[in-house]
Protein backbone atom coordinates (compact mmCIF):
# COMPACT_ATOMS: atom_id res chain seq x y z
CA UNK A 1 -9.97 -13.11 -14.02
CA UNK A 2 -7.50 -11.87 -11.09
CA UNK A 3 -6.25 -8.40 -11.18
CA UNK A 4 -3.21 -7.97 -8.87
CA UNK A 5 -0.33 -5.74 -8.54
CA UNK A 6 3.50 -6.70 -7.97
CA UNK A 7 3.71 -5.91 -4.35
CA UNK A 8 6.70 -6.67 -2.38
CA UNK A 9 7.02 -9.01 -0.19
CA UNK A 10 8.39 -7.91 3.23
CA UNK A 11 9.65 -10.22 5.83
CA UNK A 12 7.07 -12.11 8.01
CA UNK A 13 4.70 -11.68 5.10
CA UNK A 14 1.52 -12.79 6.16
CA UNK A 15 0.74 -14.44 2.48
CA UNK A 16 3.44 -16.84 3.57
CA UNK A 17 1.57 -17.89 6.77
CA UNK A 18 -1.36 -17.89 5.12
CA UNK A 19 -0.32 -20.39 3.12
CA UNK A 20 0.99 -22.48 5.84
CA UNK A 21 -1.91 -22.00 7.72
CA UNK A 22 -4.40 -22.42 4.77
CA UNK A 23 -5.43 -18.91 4.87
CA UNK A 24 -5.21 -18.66 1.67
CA UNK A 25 -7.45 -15.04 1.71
CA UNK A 26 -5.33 -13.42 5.02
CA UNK A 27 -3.44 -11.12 2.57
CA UNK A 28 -6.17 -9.10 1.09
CA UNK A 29 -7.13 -8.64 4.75
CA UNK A 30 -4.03 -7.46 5.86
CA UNK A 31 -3.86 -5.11 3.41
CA UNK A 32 -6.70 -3.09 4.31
CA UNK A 33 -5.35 -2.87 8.00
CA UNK A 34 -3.97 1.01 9.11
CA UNK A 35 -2.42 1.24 12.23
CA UNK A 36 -2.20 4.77 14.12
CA UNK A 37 1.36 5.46 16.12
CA UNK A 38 1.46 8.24 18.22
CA UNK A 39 4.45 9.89 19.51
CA UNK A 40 6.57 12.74 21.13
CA UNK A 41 7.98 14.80 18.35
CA UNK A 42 11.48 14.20 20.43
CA UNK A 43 11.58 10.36 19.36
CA UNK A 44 10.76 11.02 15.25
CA UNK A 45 14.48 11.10 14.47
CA UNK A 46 15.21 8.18 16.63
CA UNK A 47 12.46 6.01 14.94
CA UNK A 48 13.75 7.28 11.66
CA UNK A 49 17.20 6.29 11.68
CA UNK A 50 17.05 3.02 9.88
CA UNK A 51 14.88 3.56 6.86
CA UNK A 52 14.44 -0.56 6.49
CA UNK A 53 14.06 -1.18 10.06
CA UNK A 54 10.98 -2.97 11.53
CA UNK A 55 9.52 0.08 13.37
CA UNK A 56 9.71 2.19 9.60
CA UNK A 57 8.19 -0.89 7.57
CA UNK A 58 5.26 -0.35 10.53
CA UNK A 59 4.83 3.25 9.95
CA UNK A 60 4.56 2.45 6.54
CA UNK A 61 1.45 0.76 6.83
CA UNK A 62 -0.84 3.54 8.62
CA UNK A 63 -0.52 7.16 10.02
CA UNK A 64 2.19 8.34 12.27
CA UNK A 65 0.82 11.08 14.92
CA UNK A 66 3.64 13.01 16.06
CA UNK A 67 3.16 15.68 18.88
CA UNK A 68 4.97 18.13 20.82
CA UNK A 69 4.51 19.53 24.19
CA UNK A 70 3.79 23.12 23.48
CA UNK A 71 0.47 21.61 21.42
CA UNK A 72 1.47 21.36 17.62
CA UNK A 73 0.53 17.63 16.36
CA UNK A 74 2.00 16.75 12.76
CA UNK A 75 0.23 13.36 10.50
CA UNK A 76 2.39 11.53 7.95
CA UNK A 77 1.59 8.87 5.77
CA UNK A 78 3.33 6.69 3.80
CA UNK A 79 2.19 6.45 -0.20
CA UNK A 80 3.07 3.46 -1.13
CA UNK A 81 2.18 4.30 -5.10
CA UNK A 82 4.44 7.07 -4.97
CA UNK A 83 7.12 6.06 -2.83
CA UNK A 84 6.52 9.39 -0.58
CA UNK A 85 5.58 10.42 2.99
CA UNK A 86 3.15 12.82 2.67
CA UNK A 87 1.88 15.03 5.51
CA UNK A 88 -1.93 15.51 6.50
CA UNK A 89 -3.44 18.93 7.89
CA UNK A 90 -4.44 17.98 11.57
CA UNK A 91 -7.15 20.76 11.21
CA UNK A 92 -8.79 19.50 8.14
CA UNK A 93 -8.33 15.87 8.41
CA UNK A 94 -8.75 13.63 4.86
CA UNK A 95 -7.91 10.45 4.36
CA UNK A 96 -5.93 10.31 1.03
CA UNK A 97 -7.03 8.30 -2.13
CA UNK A 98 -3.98 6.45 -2.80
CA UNK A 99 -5.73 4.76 -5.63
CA UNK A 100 -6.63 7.69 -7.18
CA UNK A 101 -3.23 8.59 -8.79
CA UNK A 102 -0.76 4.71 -8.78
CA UNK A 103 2.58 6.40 -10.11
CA UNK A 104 3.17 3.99 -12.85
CA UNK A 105 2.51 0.99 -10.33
CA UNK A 106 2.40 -2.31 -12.70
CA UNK A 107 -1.89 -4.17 -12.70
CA UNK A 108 -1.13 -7.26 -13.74
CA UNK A 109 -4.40 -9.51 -14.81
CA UNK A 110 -4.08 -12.84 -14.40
CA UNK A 111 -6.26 -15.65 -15.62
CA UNK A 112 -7.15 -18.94 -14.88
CA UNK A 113 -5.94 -22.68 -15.63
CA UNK A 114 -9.02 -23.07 -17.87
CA UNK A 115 -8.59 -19.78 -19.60
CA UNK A 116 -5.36 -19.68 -20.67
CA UNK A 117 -6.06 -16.26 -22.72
CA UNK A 118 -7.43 -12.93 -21.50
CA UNK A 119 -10.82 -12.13 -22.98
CA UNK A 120 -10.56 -8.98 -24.83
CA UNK A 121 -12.61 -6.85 -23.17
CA UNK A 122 -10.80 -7.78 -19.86
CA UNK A 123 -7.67 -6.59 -21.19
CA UNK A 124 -9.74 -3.33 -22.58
CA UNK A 125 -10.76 -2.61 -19.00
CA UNK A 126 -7.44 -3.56 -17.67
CA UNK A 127 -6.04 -0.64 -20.35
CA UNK A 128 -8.36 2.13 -19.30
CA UNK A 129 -8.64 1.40 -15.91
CA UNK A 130 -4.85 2.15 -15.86
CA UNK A 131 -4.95 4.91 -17.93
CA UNK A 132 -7.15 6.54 -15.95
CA UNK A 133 -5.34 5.91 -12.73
CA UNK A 134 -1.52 6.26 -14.09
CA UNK A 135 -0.94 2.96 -13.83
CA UNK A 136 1.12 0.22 -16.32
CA UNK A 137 -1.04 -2.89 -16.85
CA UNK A 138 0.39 -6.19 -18.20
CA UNK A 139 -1.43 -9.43 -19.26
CA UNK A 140 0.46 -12.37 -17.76
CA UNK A 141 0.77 -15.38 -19.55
């Protein structure tokens, strides 16, 4: 049984050079991976201009630290369940459970060349699992 969802795939995806490369695990990897920018407040709307550009698809994967010079600092984060930016208190730092609530987000479960039919209590889980989460699940065939 494989449980996936139906991610994007972005340009330079690295489960396209993991293929090539025969690193055929490098995407679940890469998922896992948050990056921390930090930056003067004055360059936000300049970094911000082009919602699809390269620098934005970055931010999108970890936490953008954005401070000023008269001491005021200011954390966003991009959901990507949601589809949102959402902001973090600098004073009571908490890294969010973006599992906790998937927006709908499709789990697909996939199975494999020798079981060409989802046991049922997979598909059970697969049902209350998203349920509980507020996600859509699908059994591909």
């Amino acid at each position: 049984m494989l449980l996936t969802g139906n991610k994007e795939r972005l340009p330079g995806d690295v489960r396209t050079v993991g293929a090539l490369t025969g690193l055929n695990g490098a995407h679940n990897v890469v998922e896992s991976i948050r990056t921390i920018f930090f930056y003067p407040k004055w360059m936000y709307e300049e970094f911000h201009k082009d919602p699809n550009g390269t620098i934005a698809e970055a931010f999108r994967k970890g936490y953008e630290v954005v401070y000023d010079l008269d001491n005021t600092m200011e954390i966003f984060h991009w959901n990507r369940f949601s589809r949102q930016t959402i902001t973090i208190d600098p004073h009571n730092i908490v890294v969010p459970d973006e599992v906790r609530d998937l927006h709908g987000f499709e789990l697909e479960l996939f199975t494999s060349k020798y079981h060409n039919q989802a046991m049922n209590f997979d598909a059970y889980l697969l049902e209350q699992l998203s349920k509980r989460i507020n996600a859509t699940s699908a059994v591909a065939e």
